[in-house]
Protein backbone atom coordinates (compact mmCIF):
# COMPACT_ATOMS: atom_id res chain seq x y z
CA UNK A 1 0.00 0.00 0.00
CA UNK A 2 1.29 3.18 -1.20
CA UNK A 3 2.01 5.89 1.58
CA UNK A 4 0.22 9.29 1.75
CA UNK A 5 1.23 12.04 -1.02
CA UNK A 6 0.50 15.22 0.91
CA UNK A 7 0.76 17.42 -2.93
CA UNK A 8 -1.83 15.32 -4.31
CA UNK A 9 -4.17 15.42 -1.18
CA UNK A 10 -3.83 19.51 -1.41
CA UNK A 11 -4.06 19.50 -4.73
CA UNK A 12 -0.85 20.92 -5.83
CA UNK A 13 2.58 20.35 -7.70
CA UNK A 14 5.79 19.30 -6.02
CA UNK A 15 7.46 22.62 -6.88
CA UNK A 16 4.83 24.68 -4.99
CA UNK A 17 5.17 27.41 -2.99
CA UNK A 18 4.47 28.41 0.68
CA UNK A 19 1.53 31.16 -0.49
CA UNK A 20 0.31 28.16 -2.65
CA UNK A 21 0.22 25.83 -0.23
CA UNK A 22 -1.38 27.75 2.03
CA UNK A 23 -4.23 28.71 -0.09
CA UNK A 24 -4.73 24.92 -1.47
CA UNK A 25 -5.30 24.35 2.47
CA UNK A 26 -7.58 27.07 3.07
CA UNK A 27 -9.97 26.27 0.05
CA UNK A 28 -10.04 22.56 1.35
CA UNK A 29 -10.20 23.24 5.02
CA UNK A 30 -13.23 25.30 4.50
CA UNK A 31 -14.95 22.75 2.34
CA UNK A 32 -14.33 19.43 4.60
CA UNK A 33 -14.70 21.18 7.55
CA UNK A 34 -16.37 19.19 10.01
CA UNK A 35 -18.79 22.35 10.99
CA UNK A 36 -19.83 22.53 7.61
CA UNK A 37 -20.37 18.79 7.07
CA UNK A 38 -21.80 17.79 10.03
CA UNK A 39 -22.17 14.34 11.26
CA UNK A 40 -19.94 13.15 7.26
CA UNK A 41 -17.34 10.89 8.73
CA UNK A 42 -15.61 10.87 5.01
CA UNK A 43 -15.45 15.26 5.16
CA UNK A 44 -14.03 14.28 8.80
CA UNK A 45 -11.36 12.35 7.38
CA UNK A 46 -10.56 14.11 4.78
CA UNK A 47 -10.27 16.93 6.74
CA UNK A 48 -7.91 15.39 8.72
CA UNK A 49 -5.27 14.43 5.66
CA UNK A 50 -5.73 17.85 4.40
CA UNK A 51 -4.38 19.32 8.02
CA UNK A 52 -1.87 16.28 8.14
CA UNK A 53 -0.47 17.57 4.82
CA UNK A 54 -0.48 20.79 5.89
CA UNK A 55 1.30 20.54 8.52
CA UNK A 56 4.60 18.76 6.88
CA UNK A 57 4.06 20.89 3.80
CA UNK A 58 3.93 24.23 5.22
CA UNK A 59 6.92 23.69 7.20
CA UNK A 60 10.02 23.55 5.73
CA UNK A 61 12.43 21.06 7.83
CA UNK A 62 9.43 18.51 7.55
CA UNK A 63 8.98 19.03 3.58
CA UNK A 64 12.32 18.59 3.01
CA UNK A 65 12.58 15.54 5.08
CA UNK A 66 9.41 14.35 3.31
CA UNK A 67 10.52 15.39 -0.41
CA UNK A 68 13.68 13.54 0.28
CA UNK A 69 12.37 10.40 1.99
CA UNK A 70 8.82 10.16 0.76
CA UNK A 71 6.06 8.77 3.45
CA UNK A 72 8.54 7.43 5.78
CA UNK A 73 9.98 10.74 6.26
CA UNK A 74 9.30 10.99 10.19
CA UNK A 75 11.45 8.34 10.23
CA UNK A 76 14.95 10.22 8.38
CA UNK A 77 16.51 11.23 11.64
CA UNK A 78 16.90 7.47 12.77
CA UNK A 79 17.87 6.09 9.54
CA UNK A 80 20.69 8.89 9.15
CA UNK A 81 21.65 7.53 12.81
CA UNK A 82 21.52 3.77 11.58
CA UNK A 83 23.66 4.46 8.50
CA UNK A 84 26.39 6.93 10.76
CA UNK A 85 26.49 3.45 13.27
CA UNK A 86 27.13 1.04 10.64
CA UNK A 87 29.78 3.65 8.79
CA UNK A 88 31.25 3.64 12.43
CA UNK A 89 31.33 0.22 13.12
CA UNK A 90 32.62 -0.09 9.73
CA UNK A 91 35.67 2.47 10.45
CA UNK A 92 36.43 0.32 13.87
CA UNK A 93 37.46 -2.08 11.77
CA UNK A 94 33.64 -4.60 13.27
CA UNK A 95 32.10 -6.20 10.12
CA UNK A 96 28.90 -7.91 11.84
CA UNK A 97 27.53 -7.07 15.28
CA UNK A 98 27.93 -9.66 17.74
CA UNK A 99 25.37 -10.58 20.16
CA UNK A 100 25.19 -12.59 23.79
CA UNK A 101 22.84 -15.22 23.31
CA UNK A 102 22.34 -18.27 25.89
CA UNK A 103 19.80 -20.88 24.30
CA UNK A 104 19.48 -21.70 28.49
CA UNK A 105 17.76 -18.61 28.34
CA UNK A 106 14.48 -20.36 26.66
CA UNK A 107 13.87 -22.15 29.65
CA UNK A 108 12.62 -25.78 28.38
CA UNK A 109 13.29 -25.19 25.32
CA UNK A 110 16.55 -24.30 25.69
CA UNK A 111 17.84 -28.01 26.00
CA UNK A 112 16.16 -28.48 22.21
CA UNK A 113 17.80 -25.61 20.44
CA UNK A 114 20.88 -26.05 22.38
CA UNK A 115 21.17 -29.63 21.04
CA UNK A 116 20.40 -28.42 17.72
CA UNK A 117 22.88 -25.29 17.78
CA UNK A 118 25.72 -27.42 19.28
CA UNK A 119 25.29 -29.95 16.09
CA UNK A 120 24.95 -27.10 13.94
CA UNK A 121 28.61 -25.83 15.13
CA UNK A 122 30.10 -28.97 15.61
CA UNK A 123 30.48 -28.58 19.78
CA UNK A 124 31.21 -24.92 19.05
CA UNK A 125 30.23 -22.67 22.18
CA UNK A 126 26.47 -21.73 22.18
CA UNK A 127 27.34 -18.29 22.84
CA UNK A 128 29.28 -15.57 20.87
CA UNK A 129 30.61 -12.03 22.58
CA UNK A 130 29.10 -9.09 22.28
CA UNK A 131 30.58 -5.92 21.30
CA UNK A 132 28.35 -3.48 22.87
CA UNK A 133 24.78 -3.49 24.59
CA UNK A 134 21.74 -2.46 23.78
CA UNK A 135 18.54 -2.00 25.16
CA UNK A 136 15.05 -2.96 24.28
CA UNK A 137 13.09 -0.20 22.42
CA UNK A 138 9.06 0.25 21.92
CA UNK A 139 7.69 2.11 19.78
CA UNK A 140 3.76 2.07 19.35
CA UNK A 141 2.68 2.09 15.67
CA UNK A 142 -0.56 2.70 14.39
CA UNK A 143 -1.63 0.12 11.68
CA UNK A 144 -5.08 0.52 9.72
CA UNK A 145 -7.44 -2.50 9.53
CA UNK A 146 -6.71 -2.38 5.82
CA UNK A 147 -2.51 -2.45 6.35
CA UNK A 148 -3.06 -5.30 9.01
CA UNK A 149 -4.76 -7.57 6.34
CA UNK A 150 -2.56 -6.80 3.85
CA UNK A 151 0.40 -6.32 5.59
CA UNK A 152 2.78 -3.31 5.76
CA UNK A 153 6.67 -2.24 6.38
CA UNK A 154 7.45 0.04 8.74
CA UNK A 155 11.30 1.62 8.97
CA UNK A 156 11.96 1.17 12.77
């Protein structure tokens, strides 16, 4: 599924300006306005992608982070961050990240992937070093009805 294109929901070209922008949004806010369509759950909508669009458009950080990275834009800054670690790690002379991992730490199940992992590296150790730690990270992400049938990617 394709993400949102905030020119075509305000109705102009890439190359717009601020003044044009701004009066795409006016014309549209005052037309899907939920005072003026009362009780129209579509004009409700809509209104909200035309103040969503808006809002990245009219600013210019945001509409250059969106021109540049399309509908995953919000998501830029940790990207950026991602590709300065890996140039990093890279520099340091790492290759791949190593990890601590104890199969003990699956409880039962441990004993059946350790077996498994130990054949796999012929008696090899069933840990490996790590070179940093990390720490868990949530992140709540809203997925449409629509994206959660169909599936979706999300840049985390």
């Amino acid at each position: 599924m394709p993400g949102k294109d905030y020119y075509q929901i305000l109705g102009v070209g890439r190359n717009a300006t601020e003044k044009e922008i701004k009066q795409a949004y006016r014309r549209l806010a005052r037309r899907y306005h939920p005072d003026v369509n009362p009780g129209n759950k579509a004009a409700e909508a809509r209104f909200k992608e035309i103040n969503e669009a808006q809002e990245i458009l009219s600013d210019p950080e945001k509409r250059k982070k969106y021109d540049q990275f399309g509908d995953q834009w919000q998501f830029a800054e940790q990207v950026a961050k991602s590709r300065q670690e890996a140039q990093w790690d890279s520099r340091r002379g790492g290759g791949a990240t190593t990890f601590d991992f104890d199969v003990d730490d699956l409880g039962g199940l441990g004993g059946i992937f350790g077996d498994l992992f130990k054949n796999a590296r012929a008696g090899g150790p069933t840990t490996a070093r790590r070179s940093r730690k990390g720490e868990d990270i949530e992140h709540p992400i809203d997925v449409s009805l629509e994206e959660a049938y169909h599936g979706t990617k999300r840049f985390i």
